[in-house]
N, C-alpha and C. Protein backbone atom coordinates (compact mmCIF):
# COMPACT_ATOMS: atom_id res chain seq x y z
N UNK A 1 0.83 -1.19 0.00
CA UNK A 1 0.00 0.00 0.00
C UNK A 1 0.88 1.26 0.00
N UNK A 2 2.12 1.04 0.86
CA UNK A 2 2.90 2.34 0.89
C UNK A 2 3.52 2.28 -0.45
N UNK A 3 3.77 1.54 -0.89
CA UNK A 3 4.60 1.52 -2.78
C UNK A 3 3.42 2.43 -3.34
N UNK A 4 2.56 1.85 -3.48
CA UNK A 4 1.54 2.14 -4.39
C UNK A 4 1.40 4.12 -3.87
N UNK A 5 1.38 4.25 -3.04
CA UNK A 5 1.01 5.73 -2.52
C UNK A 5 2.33 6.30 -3.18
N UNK A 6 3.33 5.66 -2.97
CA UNK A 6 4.42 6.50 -3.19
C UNK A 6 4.55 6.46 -4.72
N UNK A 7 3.81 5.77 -5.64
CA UNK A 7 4.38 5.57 -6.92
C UNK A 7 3.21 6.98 -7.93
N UNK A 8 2.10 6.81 -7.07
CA UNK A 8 0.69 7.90 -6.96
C UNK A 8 1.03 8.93 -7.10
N UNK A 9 1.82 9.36 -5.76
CA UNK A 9 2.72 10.48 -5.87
C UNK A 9 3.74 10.87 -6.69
N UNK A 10 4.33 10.47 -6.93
CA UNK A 10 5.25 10.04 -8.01
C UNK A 10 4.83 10.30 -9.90
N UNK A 11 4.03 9.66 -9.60
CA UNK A 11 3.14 9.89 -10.62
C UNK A 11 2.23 10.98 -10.71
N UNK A 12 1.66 11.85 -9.88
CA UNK A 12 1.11 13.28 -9.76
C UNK A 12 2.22 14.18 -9.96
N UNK A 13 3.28 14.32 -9.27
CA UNK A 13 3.95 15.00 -9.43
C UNK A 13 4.52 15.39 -10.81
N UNK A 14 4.63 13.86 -11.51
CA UNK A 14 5.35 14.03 -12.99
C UNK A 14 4.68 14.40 -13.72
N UNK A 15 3.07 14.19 -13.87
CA UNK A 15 2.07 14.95 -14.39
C UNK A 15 1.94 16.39 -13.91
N UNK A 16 2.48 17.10 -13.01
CA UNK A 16 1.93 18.16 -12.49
C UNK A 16 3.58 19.08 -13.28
N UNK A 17 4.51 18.40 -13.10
CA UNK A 17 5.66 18.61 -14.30
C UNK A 17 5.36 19.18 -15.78
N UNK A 18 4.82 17.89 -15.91
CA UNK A 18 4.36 17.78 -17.80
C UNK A 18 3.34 19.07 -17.96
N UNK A 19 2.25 19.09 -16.93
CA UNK A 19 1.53 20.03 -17.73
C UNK A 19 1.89 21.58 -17.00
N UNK A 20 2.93 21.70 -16.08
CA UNK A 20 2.38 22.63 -15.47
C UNK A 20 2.04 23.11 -14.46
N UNK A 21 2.79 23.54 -13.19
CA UNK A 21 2.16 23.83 -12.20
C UNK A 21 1.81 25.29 -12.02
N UNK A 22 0.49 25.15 -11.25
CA UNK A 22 0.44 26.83 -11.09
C UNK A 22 0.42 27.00 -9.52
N UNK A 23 0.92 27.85 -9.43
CA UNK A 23 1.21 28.35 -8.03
C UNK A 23 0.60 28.97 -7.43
N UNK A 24 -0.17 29.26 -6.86
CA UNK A 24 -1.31 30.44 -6.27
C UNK A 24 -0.88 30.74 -4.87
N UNK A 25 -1.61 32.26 -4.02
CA UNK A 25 -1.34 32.65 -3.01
C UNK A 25 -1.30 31.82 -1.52
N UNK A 26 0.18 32.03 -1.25
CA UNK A 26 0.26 31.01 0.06
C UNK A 26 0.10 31.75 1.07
N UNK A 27 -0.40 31.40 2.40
CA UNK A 27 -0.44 31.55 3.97
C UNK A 27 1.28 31.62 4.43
N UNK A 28 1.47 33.31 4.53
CA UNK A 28 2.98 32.97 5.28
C UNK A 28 3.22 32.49 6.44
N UNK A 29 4.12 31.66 6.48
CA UNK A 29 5.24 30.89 7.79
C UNK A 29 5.18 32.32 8.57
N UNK A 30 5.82 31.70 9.85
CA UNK A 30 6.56 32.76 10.79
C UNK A 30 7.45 33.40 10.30
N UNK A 31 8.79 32.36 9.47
CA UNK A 31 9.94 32.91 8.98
C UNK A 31 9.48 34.15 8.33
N UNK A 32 8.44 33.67 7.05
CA UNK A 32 8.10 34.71 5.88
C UNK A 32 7.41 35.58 6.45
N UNK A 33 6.78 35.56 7.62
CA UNK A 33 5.69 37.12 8.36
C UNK A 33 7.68 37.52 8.67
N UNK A 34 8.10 37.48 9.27
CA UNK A 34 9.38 37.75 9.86
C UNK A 34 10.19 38.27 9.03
N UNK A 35 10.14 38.07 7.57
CA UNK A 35 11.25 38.90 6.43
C UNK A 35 10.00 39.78 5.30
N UNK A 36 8.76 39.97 6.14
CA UNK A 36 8.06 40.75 5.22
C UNK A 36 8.97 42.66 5.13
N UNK A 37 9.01 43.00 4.20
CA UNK A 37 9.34 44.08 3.72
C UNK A 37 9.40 45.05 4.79
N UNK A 38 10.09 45.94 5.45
CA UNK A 38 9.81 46.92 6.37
C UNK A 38 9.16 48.46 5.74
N UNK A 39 8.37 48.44 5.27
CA UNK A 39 8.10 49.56 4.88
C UNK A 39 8.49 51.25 5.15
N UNK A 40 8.67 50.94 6.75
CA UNK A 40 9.23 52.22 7.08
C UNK A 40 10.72 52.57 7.11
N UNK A 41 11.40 51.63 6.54
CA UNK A 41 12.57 52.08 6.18
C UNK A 41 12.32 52.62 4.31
N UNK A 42 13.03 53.83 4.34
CA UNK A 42 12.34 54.78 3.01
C UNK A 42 13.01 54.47 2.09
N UNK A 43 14.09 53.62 1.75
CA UNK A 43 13.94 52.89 0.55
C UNK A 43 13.39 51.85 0.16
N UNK A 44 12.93 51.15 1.03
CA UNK A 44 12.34 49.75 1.15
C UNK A 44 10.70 50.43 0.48
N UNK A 45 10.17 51.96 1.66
CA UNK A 45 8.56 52.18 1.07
C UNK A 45 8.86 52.60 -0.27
N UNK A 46 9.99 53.06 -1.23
CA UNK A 46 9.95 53.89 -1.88
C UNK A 46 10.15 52.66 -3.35
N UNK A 47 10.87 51.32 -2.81
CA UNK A 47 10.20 50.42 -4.17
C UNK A 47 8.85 49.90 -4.09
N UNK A 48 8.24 49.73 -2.53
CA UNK A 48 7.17 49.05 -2.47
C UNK A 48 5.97 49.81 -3.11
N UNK A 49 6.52 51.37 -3.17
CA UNK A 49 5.62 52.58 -4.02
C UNK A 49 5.46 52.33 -5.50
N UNK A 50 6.35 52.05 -5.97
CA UNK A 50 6.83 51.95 -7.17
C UNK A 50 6.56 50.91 -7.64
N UNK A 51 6.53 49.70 -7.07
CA UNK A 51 5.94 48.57 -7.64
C UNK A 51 4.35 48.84 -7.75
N UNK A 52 4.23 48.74 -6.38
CA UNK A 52 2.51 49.31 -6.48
C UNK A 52 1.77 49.91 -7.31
N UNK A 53 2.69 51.41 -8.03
CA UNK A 53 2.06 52.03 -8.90
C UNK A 53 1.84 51.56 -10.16
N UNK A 54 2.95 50.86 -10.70
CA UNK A 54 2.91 50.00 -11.42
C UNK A 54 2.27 48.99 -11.67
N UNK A 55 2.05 48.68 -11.35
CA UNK A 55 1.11 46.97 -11.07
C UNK A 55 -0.28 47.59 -11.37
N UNK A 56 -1.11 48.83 -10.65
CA UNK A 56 -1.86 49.97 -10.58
C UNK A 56 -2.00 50.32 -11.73
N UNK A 57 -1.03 51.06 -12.34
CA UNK A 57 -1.48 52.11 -13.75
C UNK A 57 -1.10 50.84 -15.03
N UNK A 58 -0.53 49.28 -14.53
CA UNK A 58 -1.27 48.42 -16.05
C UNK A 58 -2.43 48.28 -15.96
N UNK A 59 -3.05 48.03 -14.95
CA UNK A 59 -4.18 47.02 -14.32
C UNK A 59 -5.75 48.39 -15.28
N UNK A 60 -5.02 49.49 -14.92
CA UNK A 60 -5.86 50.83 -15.34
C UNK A 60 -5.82 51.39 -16.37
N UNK A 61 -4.56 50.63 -17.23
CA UNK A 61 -4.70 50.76 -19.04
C UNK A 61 -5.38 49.56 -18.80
N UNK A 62 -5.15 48.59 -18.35
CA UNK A 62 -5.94 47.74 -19.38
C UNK A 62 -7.65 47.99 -19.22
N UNK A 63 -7.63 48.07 -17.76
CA UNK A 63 -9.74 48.12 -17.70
C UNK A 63 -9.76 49.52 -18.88
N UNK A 64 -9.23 50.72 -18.95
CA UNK A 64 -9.86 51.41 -19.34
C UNK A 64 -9.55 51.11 -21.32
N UNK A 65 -8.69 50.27 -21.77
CA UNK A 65 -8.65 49.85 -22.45
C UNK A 65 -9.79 48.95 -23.21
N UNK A 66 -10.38 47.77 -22.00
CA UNK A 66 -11.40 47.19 -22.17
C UNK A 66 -12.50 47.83 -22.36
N UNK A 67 -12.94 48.62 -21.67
CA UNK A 67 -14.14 49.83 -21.95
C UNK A 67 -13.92 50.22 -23.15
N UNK A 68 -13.50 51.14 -23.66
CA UNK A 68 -12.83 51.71 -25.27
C UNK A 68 -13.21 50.52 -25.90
N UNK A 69 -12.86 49.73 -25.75
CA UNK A 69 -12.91 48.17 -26.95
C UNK A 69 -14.58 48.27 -26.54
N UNK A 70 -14.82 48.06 -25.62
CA UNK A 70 -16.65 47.50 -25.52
C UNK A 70 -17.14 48.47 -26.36
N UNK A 71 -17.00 49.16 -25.99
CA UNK A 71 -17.80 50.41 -26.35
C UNK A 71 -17.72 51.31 -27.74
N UNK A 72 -17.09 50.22 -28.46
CA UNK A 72 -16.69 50.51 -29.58
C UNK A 72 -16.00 51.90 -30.04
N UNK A 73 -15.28 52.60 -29.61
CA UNK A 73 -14.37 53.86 -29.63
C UNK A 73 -14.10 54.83 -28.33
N UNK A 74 -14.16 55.88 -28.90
CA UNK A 74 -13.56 56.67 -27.81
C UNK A 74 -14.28 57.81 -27.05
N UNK A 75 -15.52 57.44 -27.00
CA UNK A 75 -16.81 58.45 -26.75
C UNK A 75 -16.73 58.45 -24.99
N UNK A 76 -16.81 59.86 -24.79
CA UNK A 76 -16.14 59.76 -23.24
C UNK A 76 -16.62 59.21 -22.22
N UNK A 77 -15.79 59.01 -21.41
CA UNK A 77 -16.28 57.93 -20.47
C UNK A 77 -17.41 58.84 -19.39
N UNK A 78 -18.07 58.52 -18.77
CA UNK A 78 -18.95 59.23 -17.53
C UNK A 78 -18.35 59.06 -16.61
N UNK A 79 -18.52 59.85 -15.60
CA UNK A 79 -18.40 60.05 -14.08
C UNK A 79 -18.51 58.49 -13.51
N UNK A 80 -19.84 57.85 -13.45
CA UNK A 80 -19.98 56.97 -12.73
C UNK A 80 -19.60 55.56 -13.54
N UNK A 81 -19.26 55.56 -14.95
CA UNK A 81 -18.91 54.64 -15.90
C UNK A 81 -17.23 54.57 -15.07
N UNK A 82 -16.39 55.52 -14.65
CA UNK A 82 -15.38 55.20 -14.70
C UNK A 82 -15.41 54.95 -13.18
N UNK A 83 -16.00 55.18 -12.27
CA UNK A 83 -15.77 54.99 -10.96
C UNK A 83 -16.38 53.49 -10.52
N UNK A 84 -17.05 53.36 -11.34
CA UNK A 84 -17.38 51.70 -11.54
C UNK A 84 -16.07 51.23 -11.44
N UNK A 85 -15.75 51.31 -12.72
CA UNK A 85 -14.94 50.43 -13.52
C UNK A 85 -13.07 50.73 -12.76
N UNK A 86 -13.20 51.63 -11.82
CA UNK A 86 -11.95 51.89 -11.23
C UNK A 86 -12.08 51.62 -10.16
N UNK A 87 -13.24 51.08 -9.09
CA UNK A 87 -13.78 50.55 -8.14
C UNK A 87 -13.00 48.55 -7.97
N UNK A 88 -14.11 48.36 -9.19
CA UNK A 88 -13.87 46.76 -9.67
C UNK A 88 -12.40 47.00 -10.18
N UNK A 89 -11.50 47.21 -10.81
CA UNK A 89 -10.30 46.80 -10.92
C UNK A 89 -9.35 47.03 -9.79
N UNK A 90 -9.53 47.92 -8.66
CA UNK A 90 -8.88 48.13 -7.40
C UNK A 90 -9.33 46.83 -6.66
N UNK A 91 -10.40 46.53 -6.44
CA UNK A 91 -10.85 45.59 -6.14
C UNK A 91 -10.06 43.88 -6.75
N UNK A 92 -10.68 43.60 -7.77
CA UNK A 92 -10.80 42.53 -7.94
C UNK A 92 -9.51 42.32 -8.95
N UNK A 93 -9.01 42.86 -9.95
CA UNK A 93 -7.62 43.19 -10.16
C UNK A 93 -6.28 42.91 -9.64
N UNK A 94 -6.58 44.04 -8.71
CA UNK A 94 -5.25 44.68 -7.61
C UNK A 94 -4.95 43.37 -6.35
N UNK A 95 -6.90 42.60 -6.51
CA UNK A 95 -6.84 42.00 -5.08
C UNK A 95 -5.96 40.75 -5.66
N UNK A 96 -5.62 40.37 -7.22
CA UNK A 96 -4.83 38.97 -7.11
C UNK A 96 -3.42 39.32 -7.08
N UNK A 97 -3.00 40.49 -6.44
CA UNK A 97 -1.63 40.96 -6.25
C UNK A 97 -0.78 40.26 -4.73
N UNK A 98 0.21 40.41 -5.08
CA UNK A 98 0.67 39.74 -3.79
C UNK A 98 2.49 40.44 -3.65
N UNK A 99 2.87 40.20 -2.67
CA UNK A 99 4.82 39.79 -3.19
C UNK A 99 4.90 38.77 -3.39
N UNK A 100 5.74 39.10 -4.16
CA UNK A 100 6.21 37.35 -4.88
C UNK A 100 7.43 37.19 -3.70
N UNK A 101 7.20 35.84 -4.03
CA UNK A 101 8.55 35.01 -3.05
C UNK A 101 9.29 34.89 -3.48
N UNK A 102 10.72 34.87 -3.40
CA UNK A 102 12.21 34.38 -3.96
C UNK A 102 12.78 33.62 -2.87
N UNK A 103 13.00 31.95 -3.30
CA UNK A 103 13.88 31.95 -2.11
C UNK A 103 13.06 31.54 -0.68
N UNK A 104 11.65 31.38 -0.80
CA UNK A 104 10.68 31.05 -0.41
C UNK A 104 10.58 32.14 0.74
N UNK A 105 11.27 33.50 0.46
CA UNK A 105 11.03 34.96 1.38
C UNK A 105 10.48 35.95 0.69
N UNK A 106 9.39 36.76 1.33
CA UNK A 106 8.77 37.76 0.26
C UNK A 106 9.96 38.96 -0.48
N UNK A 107 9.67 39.62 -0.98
CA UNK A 107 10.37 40.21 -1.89
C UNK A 107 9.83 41.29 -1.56
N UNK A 108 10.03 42.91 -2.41
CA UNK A 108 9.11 44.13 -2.75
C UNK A 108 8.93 44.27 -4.13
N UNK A 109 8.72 43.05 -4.91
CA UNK A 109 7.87 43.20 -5.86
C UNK A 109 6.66 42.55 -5.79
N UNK A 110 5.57 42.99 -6.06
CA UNK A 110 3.80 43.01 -6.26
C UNK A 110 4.04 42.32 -7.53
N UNK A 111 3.34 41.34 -7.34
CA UNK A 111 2.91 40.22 -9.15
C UNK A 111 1.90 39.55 -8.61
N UNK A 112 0.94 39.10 -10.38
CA UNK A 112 -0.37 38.24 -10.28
C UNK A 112 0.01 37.02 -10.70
N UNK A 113 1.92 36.95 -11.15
CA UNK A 113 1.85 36.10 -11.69
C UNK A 113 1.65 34.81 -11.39
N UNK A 114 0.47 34.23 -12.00
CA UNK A 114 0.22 33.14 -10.86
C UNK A 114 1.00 31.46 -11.19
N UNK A 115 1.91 31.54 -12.12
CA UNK A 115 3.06 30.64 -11.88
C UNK A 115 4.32 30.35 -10.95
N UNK A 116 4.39 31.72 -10.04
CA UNK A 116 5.15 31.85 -9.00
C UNK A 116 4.43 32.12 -7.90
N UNK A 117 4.64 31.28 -6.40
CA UNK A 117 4.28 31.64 -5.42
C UNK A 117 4.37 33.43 -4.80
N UNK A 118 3.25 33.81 -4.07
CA UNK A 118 2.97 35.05 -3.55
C UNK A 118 2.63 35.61 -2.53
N UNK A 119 2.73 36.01 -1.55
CA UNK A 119 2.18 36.34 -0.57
C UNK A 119 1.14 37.25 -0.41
N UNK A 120 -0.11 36.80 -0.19
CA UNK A 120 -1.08 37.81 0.04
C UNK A 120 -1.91 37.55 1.49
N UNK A 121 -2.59 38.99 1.48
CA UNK A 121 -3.61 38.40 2.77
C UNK A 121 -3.30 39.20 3.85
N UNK A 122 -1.95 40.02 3.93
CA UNK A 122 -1.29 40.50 5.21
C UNK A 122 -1.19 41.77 4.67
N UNK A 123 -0.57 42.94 5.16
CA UNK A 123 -0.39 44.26 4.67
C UNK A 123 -0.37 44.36 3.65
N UNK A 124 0.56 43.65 2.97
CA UNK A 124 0.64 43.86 1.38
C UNK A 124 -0.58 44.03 0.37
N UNK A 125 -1.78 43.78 0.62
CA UNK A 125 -2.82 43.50 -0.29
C UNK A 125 -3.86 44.93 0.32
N UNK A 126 -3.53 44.88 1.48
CA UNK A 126 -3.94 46.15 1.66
C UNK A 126 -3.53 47.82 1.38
N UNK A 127 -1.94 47.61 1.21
CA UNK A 127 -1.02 48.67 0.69
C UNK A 127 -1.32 48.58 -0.55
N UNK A 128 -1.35 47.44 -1.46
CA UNK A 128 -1.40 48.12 -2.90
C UNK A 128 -2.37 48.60 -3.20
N UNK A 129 -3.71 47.39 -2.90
CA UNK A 129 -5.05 48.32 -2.58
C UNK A 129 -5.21 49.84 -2.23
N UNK A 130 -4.17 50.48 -1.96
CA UNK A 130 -4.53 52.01 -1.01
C UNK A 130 -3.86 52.53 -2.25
N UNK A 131 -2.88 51.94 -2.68
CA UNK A 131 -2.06 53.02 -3.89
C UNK A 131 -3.00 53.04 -4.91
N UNK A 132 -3.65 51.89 -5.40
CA UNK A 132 -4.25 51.38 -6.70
C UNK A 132 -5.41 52.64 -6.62
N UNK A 133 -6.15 52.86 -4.84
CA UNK A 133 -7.31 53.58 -4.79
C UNK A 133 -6.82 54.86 -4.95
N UNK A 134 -5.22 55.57 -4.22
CA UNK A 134 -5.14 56.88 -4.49
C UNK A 134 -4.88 57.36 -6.07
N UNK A 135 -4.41 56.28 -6.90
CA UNK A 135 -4.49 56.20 -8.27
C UNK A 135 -5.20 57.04 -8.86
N UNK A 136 -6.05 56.22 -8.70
CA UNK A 136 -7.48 56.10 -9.56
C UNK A 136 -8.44 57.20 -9.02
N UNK A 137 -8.24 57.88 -7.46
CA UNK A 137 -9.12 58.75 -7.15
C UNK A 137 -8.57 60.07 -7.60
N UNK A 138 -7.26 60.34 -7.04
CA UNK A 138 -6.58 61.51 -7.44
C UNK A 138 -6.00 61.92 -7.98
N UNK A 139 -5.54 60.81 -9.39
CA UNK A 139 -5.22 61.34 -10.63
C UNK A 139 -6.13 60.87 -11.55
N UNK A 140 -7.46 60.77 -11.57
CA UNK A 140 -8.47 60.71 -12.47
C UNK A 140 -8.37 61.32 -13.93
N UNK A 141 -7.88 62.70 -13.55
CA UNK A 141 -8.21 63.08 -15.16
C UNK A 141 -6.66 62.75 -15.77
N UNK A 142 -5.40 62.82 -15.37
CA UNK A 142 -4.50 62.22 -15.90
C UNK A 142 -4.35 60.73 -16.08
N UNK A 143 -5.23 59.65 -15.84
CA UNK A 143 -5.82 58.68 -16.24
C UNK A 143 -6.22 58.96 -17.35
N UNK A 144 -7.25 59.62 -17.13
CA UNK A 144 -8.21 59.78 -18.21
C UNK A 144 -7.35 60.51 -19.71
N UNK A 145 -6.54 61.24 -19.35
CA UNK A 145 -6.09 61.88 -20.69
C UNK A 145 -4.78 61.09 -21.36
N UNK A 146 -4.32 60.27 -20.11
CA UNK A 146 -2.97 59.24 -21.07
C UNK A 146 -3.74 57.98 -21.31
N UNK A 147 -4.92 57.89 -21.53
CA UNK A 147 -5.23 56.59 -21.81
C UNK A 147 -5.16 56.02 -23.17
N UNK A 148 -4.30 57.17 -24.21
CA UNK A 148 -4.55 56.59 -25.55
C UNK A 148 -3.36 56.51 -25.74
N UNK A 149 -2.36 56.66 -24.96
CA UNK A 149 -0.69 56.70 -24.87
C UNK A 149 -0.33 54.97 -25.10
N UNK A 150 0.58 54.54 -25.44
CA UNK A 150 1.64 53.24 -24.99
C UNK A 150 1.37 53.01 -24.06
N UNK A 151 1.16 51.81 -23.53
CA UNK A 151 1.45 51.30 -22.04
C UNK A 151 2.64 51.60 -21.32
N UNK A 152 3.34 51.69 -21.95
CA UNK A 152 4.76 52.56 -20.91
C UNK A 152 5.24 53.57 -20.69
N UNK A 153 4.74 54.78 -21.94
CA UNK A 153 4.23 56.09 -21.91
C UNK A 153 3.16 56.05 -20.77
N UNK A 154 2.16 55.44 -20.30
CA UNK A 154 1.11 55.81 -19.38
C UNK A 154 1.67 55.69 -17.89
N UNK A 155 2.69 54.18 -18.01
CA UNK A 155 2.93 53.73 -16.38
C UNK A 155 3.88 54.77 -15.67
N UNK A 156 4.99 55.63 -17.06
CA UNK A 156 6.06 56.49 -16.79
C UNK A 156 5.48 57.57 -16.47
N UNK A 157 3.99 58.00 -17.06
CA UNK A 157 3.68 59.16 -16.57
C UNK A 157 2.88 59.08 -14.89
N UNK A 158 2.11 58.02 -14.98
CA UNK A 158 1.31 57.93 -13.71
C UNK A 158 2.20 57.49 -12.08
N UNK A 159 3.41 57.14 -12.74
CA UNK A 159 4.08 56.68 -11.33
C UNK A 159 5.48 57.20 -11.62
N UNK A 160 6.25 58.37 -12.39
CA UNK A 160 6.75 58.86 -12.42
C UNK A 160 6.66 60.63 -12.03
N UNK A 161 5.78 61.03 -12.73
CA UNK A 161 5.26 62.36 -13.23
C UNK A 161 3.96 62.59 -12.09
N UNK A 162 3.15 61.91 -12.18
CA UNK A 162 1.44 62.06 -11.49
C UNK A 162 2.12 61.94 -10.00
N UNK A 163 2.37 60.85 -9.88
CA UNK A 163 2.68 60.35 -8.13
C UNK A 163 3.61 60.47 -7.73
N UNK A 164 4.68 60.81 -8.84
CA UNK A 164 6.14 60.71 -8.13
C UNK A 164 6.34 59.79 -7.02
N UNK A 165 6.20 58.47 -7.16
CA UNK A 165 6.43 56.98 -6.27
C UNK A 165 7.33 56.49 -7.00
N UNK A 166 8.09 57.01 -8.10
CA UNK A 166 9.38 55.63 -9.05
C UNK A 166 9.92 57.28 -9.85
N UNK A 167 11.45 56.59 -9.88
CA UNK A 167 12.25 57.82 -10.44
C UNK A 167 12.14 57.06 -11.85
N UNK A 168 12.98 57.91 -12.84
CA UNK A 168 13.34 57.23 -14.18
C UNK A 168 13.66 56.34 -14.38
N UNK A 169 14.82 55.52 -13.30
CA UNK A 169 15.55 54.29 -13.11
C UNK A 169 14.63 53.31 -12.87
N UNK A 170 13.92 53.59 -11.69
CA UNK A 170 13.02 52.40 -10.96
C UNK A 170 12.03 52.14 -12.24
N UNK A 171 11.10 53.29 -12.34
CA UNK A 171 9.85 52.83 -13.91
C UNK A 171 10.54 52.00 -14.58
N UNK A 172 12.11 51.56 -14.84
CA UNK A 172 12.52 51.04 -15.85
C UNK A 172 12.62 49.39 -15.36
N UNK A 173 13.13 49.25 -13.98
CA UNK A 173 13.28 48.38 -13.13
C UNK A 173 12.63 46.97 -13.21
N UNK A 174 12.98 45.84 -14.05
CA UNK A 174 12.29 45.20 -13.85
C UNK A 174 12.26 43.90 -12.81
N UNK A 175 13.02 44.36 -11.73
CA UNK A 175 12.66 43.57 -10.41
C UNK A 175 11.67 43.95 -9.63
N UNK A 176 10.91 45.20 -9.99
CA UNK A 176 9.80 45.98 -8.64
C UNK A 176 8.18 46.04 -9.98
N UNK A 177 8.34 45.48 -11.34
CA UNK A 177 7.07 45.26 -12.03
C UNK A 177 6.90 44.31 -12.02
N UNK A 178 5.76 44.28 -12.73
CA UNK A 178 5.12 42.44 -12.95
C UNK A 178 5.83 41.98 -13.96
N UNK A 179 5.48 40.99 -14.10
CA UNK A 179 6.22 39.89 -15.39
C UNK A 179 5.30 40.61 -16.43
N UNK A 180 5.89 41.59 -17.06
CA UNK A 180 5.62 42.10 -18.17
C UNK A 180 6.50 41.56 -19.62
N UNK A 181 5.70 41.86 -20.79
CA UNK A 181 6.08 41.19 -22.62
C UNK A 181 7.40 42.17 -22.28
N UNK A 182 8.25 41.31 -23.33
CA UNK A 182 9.84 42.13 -23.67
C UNK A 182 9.25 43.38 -24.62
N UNK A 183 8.11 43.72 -25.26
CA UNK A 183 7.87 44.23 -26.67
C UNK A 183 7.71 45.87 -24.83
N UNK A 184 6.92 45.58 -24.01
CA UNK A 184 6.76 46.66 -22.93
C UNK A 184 8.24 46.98 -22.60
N UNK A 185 9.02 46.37 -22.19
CA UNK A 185 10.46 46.63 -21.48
C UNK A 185 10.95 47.15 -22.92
N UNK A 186 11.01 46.96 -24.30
CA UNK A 186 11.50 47.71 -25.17
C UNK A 186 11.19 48.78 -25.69
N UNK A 187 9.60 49.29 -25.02
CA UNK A 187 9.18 50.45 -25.22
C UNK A 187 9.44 51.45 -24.17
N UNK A 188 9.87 51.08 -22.67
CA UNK A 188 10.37 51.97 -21.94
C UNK A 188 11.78 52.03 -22.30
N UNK A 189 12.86 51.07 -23.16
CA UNK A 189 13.68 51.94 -23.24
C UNK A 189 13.87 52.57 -24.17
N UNK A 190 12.71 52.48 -25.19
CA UNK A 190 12.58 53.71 -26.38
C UNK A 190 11.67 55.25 -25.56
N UNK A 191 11.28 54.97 -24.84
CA UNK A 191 9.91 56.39 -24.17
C UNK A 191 11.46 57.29 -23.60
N UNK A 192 10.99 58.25 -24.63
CA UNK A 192 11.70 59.41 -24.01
C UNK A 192 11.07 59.85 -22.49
N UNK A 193 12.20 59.91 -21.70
CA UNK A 193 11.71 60.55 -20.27
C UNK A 193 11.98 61.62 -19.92
């Protein structure tokens, strides 16, 4: 019976190989509550800003991207059309954000990517949540007016320029963004800054 369990296993695992594992948000250890990010040391808040915003102003090309596509062009958005729609992506968006783990210790980069383990559930989901909301509340109309820009023209302006949370260097940074296309990382180093 113990062969057989162990060969089961064995056999899940190599299937879980072949096709694929996906990794989704884990419950941190003591260790990992214990090496979470210190925020109040000001370089530590000042990538955790910067990731945040980031993660934030894709998440907010893309919904407002999706709208434009529904809606077949570019006929302006309403008051309560966009506070919807910047509500639900802070929300439900922002909420599959996490730090990713390296090393099985959180990091200060924010990713959805859900092939790598993440930490959510603890401050972190609530911090990006707060950036994603000051985003979206208090730079509304600079949302609204880079939304027909590049995706990396928009993230450089909204978390460079709008929020000043990421210098020139960091926007470029790709240890504090998400697992973003090489075709994005080759357009920030074409975006004049």
């Amino acid at each position: 019976a113990m062969l057989l369990r162990n060969q089961m296993s064995l056999l899940a695992f190599c299937f879980a190989l072949f096709v694929g594992v996906v990794v989704v948000a884990v419950e941190l250890t003591e260790e990992q509550h214990e090496h979470l990010p210190d925020f109040g040391d000001p370089k530590v808040a000042a990538r955790l800003k910067c990731s945040a915003c980031r993660a934030s102003a894709l998440e907010a090309f893309d919904a407002l991207m999706e709208l434009r596509t529904k809606r077949g062009g570019t006929r302006k958005i309403k008051e309560h059309e966009y506070a919807e729609l910047m509500e639900t992506m802070c929300e439900d968006r922002i909420g599959q954000y996490g730090l990713q783990l390296r090393s099985n210790l959180p990091t200060q980069k924010f990713s959805k990517d859900k092939s790598i383990s993440r930490a959510q559930g603890n401050w972190a989901g609530r911090y990006i949540m707060n950036i994603c909301g000051e985003l979206t509340t208090d730079y509304e109309d600079a949302l609204i007016t880079n939304q027909f820009h590049n995706l990396a023209h928009f993230i450089e302006t909204m978390c460079v320029r709008e929020m000043q949370v990421c210098d020139r260097r960091s926007v470029k940074d790709e240890t504090l963004g998400d697992e973003l296309t090489a075709e994005f990382h080759e357009m920030l180093q074409d975006a004049e800054l």
